[in-house]
PDB file of N, CA and C in Angstrom:
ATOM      1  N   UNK A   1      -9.073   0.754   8.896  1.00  0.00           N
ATOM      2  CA  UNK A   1      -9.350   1.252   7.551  1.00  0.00           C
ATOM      3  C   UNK A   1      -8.608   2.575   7.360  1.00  0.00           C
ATOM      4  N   UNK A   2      -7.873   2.915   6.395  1.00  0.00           N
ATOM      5  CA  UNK A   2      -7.109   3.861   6.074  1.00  0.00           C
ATOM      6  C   UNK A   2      -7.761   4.986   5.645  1.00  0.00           C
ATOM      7  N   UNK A   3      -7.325   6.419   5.925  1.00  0.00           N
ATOM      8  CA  UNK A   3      -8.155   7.316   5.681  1.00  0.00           C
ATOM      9  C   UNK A   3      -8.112   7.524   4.010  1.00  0.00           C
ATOM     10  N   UNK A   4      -8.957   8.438   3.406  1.00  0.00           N
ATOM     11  CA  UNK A   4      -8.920   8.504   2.437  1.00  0.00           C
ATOM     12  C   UNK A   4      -8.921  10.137   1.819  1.00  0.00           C
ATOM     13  N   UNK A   5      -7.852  10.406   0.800  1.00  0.00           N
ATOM     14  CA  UNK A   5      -7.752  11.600   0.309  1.00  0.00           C
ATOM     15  C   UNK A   5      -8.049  11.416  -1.178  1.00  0.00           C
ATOM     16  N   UNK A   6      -9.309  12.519  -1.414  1.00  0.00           N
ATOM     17  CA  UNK A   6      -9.419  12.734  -2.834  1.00  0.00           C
ATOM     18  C   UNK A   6      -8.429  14.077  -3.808  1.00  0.00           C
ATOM     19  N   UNK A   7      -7.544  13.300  -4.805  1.00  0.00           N
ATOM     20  CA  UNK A   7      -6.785  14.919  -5.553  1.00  0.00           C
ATOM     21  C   UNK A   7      -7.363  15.012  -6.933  1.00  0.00           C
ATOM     22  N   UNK A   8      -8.245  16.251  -7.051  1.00  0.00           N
ATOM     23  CA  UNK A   8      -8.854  16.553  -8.106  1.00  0.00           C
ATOM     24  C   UNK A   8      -7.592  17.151  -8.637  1.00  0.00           C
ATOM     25  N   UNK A   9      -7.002  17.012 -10.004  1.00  0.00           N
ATOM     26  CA  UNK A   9      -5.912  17.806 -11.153  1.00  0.00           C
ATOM     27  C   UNK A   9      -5.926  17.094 -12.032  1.00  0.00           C
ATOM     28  N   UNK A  10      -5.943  17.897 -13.198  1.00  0.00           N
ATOM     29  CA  UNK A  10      -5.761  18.227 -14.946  1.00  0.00           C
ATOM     30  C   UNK A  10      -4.231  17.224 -14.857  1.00  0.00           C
ATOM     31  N   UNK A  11      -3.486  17.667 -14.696  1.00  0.00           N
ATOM     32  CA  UNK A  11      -2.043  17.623 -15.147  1.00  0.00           C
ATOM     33  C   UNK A  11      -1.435  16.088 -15.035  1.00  0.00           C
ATOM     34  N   UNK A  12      -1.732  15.423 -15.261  1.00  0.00           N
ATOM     35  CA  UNK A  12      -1.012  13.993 -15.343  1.00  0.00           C
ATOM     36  C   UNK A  12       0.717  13.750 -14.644  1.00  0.00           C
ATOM     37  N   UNK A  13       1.391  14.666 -14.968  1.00  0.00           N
ATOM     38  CA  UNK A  13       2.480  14.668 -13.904  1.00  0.00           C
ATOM     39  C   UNK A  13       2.293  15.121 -12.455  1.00  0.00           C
ATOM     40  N   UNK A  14       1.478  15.851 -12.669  1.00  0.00           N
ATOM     41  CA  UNK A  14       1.233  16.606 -11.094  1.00  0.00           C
ATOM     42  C   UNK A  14       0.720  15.393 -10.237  1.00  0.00           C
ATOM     43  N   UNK A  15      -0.631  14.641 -10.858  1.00  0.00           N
ATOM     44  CA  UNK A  15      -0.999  13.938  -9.870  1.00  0.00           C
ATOM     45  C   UNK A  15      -0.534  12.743  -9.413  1.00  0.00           C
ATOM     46  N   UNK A  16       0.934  12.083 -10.316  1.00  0.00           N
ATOM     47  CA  UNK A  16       1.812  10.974  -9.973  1.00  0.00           C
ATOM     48  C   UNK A  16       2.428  11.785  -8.614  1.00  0.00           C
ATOM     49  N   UNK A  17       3.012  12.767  -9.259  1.00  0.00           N
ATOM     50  CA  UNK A  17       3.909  13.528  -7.707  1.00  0.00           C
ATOM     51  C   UNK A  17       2.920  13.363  -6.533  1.00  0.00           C
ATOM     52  N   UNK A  18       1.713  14.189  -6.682  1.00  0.00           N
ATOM     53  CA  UNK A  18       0.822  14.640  -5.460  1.00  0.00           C
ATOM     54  C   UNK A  18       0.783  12.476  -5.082  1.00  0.00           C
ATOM     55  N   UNK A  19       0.340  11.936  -5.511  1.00  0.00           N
ATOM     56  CA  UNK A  19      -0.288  10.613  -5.442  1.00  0.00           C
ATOM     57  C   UNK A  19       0.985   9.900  -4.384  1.00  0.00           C
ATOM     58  N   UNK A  20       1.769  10.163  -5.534  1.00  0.00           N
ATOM     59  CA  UNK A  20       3.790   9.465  -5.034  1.00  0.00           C
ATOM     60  C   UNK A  20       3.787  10.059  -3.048  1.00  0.00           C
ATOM     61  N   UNK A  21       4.180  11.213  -3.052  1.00  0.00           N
ATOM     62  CA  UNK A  21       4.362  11.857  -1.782  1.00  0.00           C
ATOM     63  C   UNK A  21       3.112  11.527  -0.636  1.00  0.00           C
ATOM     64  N   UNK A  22       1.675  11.860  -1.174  1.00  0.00           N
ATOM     65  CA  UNK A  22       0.843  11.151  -0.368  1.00  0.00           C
ATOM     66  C   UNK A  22       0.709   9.591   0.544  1.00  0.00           C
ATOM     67  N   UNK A  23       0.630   8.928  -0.503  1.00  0.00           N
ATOM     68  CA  UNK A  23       0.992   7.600  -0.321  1.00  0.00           C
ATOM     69  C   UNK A  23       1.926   7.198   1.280  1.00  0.00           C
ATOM     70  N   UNK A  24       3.117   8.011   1.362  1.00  0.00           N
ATOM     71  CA  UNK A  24       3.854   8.379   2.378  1.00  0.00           C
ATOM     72  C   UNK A  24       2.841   8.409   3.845  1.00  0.00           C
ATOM     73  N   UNK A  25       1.899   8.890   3.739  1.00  0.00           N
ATOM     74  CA  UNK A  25       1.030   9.193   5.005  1.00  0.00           C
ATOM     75  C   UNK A  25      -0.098   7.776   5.413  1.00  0.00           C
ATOM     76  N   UNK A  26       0.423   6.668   4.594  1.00  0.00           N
ATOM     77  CA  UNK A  26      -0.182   5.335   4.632  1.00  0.00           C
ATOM     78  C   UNK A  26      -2.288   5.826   4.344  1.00  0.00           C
ATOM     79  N   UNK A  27      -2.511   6.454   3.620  1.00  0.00           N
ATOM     80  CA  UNK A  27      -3.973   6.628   3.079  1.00  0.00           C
ATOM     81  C   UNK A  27      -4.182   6.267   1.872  1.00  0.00           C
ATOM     82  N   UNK A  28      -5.053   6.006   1.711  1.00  0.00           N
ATOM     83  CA  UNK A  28      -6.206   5.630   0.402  1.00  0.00           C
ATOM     84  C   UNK A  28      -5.806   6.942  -0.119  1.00  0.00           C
ATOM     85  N   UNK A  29      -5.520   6.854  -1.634  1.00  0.00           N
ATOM     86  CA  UNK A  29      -5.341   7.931  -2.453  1.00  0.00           C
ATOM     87  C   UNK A  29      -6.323   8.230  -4.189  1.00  0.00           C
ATOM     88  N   UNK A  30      -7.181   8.676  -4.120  1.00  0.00           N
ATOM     89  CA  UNK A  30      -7.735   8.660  -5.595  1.00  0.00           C
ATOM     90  C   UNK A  30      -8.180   9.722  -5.941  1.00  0.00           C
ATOM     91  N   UNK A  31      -7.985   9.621  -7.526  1.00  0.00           N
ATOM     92  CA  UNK A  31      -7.634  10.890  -8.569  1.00  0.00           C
ATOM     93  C   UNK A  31      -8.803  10.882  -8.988  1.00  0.00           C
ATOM     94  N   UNK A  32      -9.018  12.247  -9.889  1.00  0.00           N
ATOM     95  CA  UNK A  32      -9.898  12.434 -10.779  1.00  0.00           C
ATOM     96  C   UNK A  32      -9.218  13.473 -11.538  1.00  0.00           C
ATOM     97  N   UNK A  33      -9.337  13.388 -12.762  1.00  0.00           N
ATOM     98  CA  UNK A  33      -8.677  14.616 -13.734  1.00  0.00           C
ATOM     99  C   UNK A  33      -9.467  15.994 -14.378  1.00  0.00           C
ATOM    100  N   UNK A  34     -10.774  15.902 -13.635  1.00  0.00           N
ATOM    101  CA  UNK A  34     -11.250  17.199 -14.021  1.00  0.00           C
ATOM    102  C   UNK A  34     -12.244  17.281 -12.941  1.00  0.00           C
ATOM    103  N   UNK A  35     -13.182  18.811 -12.612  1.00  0.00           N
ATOM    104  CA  UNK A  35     -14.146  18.773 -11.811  1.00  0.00           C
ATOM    105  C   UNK A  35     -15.237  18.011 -11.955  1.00  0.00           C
ATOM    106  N   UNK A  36     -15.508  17.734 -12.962  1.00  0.00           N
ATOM    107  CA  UNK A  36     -17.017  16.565 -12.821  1.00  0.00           C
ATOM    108  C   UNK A  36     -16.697  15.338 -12.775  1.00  0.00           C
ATOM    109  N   UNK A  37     -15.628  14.910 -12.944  1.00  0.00           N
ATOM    110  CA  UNK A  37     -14.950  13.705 -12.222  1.00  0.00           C
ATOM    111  C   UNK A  37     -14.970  13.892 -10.972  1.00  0.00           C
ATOM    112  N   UNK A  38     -14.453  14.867 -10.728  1.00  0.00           N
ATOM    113  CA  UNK A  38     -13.731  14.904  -9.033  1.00  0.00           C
ATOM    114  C   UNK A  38     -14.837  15.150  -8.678  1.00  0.00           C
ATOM    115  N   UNK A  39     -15.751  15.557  -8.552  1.00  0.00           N
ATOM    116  CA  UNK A  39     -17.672  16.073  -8.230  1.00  0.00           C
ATOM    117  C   UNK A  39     -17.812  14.526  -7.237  1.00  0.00           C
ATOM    118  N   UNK A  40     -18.035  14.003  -8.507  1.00  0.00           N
ATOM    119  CA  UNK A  40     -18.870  12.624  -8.395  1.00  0.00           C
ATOM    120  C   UNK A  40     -17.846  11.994  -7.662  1.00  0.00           C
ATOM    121  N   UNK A  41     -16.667  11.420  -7.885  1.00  0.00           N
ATOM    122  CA  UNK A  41     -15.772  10.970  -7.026  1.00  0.00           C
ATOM    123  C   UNK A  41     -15.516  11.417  -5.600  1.00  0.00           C
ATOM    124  N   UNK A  42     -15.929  12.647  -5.101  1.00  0.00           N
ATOM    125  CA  UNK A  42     -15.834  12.671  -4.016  1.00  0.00           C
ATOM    126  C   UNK A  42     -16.872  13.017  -2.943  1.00  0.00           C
ATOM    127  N   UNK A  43     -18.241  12.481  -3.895  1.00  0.00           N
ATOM    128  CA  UNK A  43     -19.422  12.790  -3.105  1.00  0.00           C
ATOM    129  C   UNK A  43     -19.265  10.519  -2.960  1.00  0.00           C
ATOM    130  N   UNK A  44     -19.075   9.954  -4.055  1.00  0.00           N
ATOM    131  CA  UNK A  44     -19.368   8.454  -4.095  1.00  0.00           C
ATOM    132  C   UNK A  44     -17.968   7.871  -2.841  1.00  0.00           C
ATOM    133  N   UNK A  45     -17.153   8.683  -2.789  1.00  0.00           N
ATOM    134  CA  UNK A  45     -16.117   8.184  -2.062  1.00  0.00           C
ATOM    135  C   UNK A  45     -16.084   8.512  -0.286  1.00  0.00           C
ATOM    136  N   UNK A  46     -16.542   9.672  -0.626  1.00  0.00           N
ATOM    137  CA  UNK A  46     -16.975  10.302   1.364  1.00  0.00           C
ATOM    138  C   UNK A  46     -15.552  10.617   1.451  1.00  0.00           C
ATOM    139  N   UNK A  47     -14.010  11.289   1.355  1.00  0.00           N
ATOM    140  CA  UNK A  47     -12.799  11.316   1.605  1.00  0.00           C
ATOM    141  C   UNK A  47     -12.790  12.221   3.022  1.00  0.00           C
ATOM    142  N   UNK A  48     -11.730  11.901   3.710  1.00  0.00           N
ATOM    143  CA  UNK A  48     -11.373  12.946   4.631  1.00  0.00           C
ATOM    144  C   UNK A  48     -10.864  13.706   4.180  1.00  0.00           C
ATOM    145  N   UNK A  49     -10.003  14.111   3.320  1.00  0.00           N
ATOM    146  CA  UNK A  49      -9.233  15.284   2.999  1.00  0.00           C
ATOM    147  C   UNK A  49      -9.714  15.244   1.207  1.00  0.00           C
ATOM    148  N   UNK A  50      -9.937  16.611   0.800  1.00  0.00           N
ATOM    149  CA  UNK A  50     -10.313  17.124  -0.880  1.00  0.00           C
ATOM    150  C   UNK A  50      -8.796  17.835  -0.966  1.00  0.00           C
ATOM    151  N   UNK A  51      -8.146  17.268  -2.241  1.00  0.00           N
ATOM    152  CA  UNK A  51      -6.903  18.302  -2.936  1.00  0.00           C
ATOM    153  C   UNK A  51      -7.960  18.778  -3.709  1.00  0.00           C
ATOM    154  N   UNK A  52      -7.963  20.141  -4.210  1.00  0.00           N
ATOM    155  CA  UNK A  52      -8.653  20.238  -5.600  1.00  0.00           C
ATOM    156  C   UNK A  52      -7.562  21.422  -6.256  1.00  0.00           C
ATOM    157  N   UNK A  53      -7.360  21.116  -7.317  1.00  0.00           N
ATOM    158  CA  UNK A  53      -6.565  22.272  -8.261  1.00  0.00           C
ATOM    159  C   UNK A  53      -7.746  23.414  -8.773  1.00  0.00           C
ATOM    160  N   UNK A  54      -6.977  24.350  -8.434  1.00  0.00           N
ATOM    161  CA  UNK A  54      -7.554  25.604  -8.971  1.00  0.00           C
ATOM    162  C   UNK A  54      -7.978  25.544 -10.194  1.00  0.00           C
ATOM    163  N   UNK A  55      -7.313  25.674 -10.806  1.00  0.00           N
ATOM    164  CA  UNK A  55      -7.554  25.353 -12.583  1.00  0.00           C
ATOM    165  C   UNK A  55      -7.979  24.052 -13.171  1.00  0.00           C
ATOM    166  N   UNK A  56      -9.242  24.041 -13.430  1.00  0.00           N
ATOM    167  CA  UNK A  56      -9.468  22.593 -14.191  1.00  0.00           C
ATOM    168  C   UNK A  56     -10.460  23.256 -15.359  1.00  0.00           C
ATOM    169  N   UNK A  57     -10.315  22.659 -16.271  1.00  0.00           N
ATOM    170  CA  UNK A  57     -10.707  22.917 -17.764  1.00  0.00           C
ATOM    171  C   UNK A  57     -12.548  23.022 -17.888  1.00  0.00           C
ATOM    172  N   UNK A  58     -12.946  22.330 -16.802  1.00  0.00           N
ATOM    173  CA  UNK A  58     -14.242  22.317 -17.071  1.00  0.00           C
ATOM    174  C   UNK A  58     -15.278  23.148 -15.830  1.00  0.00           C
ATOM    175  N   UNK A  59     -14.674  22.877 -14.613  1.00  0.00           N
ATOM    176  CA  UNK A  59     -14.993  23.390 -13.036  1.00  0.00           C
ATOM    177  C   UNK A  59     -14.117  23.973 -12.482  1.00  0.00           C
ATOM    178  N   UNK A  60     -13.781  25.053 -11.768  1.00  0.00           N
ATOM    179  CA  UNK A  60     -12.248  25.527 -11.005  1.00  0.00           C
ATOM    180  C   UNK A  60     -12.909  24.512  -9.730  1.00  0.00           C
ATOM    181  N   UNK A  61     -11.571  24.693  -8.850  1.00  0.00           N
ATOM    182  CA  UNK A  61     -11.480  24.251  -7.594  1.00  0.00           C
ATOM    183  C   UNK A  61     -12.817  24.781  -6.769  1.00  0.00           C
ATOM    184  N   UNK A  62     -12.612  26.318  -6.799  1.00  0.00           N
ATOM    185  CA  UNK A  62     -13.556  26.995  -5.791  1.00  0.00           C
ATOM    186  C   UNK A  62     -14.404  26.291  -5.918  1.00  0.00           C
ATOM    187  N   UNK A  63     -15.457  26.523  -7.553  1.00  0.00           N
ATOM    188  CA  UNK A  63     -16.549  26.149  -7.757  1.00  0.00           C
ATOM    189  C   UNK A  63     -17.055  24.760  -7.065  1.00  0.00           C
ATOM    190  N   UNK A  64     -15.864  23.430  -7.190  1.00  0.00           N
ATOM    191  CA  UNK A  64     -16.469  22.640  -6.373  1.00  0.00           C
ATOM    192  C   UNK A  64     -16.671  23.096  -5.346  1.00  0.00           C
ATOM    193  N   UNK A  65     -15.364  23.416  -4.465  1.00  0.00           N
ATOM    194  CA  UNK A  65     -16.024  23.911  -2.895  1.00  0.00           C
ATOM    195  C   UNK A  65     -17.050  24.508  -2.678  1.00  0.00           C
ATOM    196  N   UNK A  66     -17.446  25.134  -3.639  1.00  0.00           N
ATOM    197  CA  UNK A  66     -18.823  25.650  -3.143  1.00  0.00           C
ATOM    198  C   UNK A  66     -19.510  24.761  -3.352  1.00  0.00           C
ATOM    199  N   UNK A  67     -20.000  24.102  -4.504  1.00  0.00           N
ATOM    200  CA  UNK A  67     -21.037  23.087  -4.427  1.00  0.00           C
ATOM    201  C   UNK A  67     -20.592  22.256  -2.992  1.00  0.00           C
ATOM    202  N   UNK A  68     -19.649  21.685  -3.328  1.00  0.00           N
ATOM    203  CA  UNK A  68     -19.447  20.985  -1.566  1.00  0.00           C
ATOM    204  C   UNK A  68     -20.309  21.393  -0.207  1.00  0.00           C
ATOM    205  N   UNK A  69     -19.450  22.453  -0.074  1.00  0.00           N
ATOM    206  CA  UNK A  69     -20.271  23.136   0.922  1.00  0.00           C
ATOM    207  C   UNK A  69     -21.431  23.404   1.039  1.00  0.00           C
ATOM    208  N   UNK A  70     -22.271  23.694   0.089  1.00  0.00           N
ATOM    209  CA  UNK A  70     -23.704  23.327  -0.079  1.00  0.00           C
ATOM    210  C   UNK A  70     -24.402  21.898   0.529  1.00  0.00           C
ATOM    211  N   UNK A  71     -23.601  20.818   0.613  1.00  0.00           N
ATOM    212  CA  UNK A  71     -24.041  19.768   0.408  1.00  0.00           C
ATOM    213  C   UNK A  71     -24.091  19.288   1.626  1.00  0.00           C
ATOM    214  N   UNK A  72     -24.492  19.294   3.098  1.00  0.00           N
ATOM    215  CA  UNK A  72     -24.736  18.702   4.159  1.00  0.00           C
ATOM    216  C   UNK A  72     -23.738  17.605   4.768  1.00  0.00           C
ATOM    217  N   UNK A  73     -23.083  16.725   3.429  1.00  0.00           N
ATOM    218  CA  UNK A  73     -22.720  15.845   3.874  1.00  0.00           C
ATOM    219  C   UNK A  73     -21.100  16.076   3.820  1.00  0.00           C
ATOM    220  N   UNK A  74     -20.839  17.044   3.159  1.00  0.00           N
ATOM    221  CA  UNK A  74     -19.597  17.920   2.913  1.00  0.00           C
ATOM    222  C   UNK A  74     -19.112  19.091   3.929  1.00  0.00           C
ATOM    223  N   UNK A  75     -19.976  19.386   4.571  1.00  0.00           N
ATOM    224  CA  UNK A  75     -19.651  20.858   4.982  1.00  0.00           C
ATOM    225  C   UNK A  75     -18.668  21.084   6.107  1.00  0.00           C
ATOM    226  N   UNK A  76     -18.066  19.934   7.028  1.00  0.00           N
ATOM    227  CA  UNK A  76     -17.395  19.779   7.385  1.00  0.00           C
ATOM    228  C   UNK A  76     -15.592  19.144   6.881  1.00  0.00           C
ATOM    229  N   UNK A  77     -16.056  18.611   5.751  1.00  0.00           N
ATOM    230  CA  UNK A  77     -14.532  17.816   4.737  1.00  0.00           C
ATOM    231  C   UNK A  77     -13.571  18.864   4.617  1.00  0.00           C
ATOM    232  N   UNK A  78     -11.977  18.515   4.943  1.00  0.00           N
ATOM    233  CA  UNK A  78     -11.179  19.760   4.608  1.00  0.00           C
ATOM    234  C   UNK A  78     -11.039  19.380   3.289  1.00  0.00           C
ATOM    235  N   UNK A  79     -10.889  20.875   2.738  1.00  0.00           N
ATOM    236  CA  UNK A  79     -10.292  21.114   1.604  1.00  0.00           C
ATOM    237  C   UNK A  79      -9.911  21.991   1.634  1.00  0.00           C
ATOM    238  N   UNK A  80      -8.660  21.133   0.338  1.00  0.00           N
ATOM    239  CA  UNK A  80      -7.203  22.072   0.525  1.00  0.00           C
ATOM    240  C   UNK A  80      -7.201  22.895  -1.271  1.00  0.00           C
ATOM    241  N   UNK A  81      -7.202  23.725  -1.437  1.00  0.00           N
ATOM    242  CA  UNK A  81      -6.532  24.214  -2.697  1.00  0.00           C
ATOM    243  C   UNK A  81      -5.408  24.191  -2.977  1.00  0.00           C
ATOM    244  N   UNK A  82      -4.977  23.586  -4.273  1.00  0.00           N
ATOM    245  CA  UNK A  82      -3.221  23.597  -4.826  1.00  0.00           C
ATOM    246  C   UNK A  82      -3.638  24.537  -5.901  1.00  0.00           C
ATOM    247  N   UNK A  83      -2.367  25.562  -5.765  1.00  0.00           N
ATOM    248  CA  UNK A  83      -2.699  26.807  -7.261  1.00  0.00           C
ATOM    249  C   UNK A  83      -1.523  27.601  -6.958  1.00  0.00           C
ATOM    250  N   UNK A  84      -0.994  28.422  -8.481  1.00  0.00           N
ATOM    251  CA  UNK A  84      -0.497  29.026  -8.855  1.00  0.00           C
ATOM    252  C   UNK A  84      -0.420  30.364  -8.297  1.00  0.00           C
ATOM    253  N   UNK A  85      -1.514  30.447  -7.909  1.00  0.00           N
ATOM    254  CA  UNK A  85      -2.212  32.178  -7.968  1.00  0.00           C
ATOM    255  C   UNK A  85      -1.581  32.047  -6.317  1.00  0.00           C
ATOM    256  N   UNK A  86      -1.259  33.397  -5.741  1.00  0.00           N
ATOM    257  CA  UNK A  86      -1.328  33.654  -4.084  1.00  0.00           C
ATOM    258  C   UNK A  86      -1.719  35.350  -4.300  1.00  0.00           C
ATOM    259  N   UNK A  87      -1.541  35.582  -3.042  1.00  0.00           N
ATOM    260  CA  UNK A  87      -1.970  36.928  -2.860  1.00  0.00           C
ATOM    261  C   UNK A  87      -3.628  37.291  -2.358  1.00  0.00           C
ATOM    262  N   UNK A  88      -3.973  38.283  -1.863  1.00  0.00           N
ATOM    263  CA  UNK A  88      -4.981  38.747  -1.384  1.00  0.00           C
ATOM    264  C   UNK A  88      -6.379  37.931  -2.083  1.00  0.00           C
ATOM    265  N   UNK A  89      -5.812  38.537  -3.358  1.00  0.00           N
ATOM    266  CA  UNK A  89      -7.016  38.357  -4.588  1.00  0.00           C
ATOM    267  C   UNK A  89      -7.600  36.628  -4.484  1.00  0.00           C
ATOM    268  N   UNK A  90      -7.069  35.803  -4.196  1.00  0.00           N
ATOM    269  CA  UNK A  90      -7.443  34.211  -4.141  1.00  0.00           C
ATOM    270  C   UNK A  90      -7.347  34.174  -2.076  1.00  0.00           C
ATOM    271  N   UNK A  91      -7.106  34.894  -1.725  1.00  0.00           N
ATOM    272  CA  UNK A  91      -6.915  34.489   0.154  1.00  0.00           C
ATOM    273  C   UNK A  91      -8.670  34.999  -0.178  1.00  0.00           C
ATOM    274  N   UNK A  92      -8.838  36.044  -0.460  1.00  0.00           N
ATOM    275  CA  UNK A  92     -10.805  36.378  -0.568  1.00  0.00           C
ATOM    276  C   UNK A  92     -11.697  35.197  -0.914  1.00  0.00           C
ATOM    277  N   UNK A  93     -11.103  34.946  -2.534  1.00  0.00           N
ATOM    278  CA  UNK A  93     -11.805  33.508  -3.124  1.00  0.00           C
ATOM    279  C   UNK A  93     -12.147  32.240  -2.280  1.00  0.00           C
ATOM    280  N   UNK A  94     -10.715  31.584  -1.590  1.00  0.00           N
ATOM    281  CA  UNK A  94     -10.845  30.842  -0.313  1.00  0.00           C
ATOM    282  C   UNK A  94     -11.712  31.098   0.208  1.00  0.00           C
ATOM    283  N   UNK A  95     -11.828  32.235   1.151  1.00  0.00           N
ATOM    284  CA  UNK A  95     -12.583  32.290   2.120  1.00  0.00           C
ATOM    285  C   UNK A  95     -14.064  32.375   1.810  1.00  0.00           C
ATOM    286  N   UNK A  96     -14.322  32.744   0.976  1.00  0.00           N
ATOM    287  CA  UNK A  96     -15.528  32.749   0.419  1.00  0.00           C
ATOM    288  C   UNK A  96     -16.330  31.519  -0.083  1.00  0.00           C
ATOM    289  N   UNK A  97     -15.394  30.528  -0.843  1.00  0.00           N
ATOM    290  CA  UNK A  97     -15.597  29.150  -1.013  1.00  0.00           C
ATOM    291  C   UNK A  97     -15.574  28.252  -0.037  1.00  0.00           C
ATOM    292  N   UNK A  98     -15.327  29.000   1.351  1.00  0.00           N
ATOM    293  CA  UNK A  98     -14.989  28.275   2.726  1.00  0.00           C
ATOM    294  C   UNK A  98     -13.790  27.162   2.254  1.00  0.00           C
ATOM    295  N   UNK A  99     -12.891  27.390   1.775  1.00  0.00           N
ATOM    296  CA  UNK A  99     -11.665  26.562   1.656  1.00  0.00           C
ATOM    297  C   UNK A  99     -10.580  26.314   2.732  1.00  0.00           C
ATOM    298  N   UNK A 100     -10.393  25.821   3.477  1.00  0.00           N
ATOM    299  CA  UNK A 100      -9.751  24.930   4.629  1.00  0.00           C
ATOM    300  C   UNK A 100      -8.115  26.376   4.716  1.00  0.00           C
ATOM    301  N   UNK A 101      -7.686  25.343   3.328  1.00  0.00           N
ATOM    302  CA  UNK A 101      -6.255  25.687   3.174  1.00  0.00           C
ATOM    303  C   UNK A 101      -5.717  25.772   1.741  1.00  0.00           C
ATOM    304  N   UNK A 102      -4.748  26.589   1.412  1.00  0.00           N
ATOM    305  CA  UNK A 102      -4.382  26.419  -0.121  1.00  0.00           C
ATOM    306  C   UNK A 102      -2.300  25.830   0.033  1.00  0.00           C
ATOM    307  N   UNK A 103      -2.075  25.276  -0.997  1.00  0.00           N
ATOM    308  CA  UNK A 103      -0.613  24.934  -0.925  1.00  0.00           C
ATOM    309  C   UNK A 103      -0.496  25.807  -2.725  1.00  0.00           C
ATOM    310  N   UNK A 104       0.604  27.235  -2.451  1.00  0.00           N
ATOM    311  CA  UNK A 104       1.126  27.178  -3.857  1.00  0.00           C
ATOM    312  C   UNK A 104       1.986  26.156  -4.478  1.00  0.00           C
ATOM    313  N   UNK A 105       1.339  25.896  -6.124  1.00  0.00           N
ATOM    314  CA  UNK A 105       2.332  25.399  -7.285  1.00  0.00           C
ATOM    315  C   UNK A 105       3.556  26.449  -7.601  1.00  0.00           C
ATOM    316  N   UNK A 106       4.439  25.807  -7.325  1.00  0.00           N
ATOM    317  CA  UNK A 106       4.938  24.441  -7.773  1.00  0.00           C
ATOM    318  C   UNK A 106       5.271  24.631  -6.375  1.00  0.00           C
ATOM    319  N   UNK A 107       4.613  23.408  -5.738  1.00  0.00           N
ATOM    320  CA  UNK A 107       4.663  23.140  -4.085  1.00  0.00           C
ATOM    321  C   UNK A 107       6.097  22.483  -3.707  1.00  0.00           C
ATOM    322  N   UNK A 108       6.180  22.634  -2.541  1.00  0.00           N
ATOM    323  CA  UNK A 108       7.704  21.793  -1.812  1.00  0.00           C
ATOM    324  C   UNK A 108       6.880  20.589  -1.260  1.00  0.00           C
ATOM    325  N   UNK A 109       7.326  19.392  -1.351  1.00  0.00           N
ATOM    326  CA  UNK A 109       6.567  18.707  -1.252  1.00  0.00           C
ATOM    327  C   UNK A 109       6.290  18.432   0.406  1.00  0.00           C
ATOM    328  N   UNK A 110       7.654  18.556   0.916  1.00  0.00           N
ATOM    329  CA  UNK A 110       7.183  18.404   2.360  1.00  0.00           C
ATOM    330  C   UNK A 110       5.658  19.228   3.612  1.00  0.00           C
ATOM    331  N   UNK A 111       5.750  20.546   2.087  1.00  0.00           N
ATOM    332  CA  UNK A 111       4.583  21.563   2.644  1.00  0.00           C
ATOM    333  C   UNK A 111       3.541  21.363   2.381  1.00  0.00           C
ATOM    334  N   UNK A 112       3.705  20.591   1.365  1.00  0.00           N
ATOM    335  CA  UNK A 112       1.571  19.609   1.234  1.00  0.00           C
ATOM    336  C   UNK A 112       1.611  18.716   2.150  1.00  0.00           C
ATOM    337  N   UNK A 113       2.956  17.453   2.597  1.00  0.00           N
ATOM    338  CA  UNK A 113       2.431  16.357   3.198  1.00  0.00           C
ATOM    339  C   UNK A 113       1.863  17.292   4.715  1.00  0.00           C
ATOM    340  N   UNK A 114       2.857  18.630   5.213  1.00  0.00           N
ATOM    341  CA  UNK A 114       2.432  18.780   6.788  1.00  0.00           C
ATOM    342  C   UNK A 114       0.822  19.723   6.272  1.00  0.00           C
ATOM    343  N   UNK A 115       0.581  19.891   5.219  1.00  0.00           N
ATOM    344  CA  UNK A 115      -0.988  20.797   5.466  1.00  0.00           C
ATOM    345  C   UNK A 115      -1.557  19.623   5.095  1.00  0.00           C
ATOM    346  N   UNK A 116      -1.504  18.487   4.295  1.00  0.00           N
ATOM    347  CA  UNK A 116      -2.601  17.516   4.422  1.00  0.00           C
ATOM    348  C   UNK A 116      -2.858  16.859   6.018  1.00  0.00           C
ATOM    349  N   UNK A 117      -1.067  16.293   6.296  1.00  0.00           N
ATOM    350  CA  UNK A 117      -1.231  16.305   7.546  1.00  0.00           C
ATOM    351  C   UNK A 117      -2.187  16.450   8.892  1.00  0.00           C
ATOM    352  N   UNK A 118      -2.487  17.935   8.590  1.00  0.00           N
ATOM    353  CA  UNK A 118      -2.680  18.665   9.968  1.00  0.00           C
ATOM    354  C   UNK A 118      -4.667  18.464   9.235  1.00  0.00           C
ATOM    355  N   UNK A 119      -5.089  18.629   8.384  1.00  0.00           N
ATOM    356  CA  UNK A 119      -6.428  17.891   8.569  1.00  0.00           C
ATOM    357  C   UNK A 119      -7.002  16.282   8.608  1.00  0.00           C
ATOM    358  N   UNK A 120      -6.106  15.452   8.829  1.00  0.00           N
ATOM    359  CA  UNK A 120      -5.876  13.945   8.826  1.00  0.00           C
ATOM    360  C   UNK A 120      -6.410  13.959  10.361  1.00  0.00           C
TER     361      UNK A 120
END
């Protein structure tokens, strides 16, 4: 049975790319386009690896991770943040949301497949 990665993102091009390049690592791949999609989708799905985008219109990324992490059955799942933002100011946020790993937008793609990679 193939592992499975959930990518929470808004952006409809983004998640063909993220989806396209994944795929590559022979896993189960499924989307959700906002946080209360991606919520429910990745508590009903159990994934080994969470993408979640920073920015979503209704939930940020963190915010799931934190609910995640709250959740017993989560608290071990990597998750990775994809975002715009770098610097100190979001390396705090991470850590605080207990977030795995972050990949900046506009990512190289080879640098998401080796950080999804390395929690597979």
């Amino acid at each position: 049975m193939p592992k499975k990665i959930v990518v929470v993102d808004d952006e409809p091009d983004i998640l063909r790319v993220v989806v396209f390049r994944l795929k590559k690592l022979g896993c189960e791949i499924i989307t959700a386009s906002n946080g209360a999609e991606g919520l429910s989708t990745i508590r009903a799905q159990r994934p080994d690896v969470i993408l979640l985008d920073y920015r979503l219109p209704d939930m940020d990324g963190l915010e799931i991770a934190r609910r995640l992490r709250a959740d017993v059955n989560f608290e071990k799942t990597p998750i990775i943040l994809v975002s715009a933002s770098s610097g100190s100011d979001i390396s705090d946020a991470l850590a605080a949301a207990s977030v795995n790993d972050y990949v900046v937008k506009p990512f190289v793609p080879e640098k998401l497949l080796a950080t999804v990679q390395k929690y597979l």
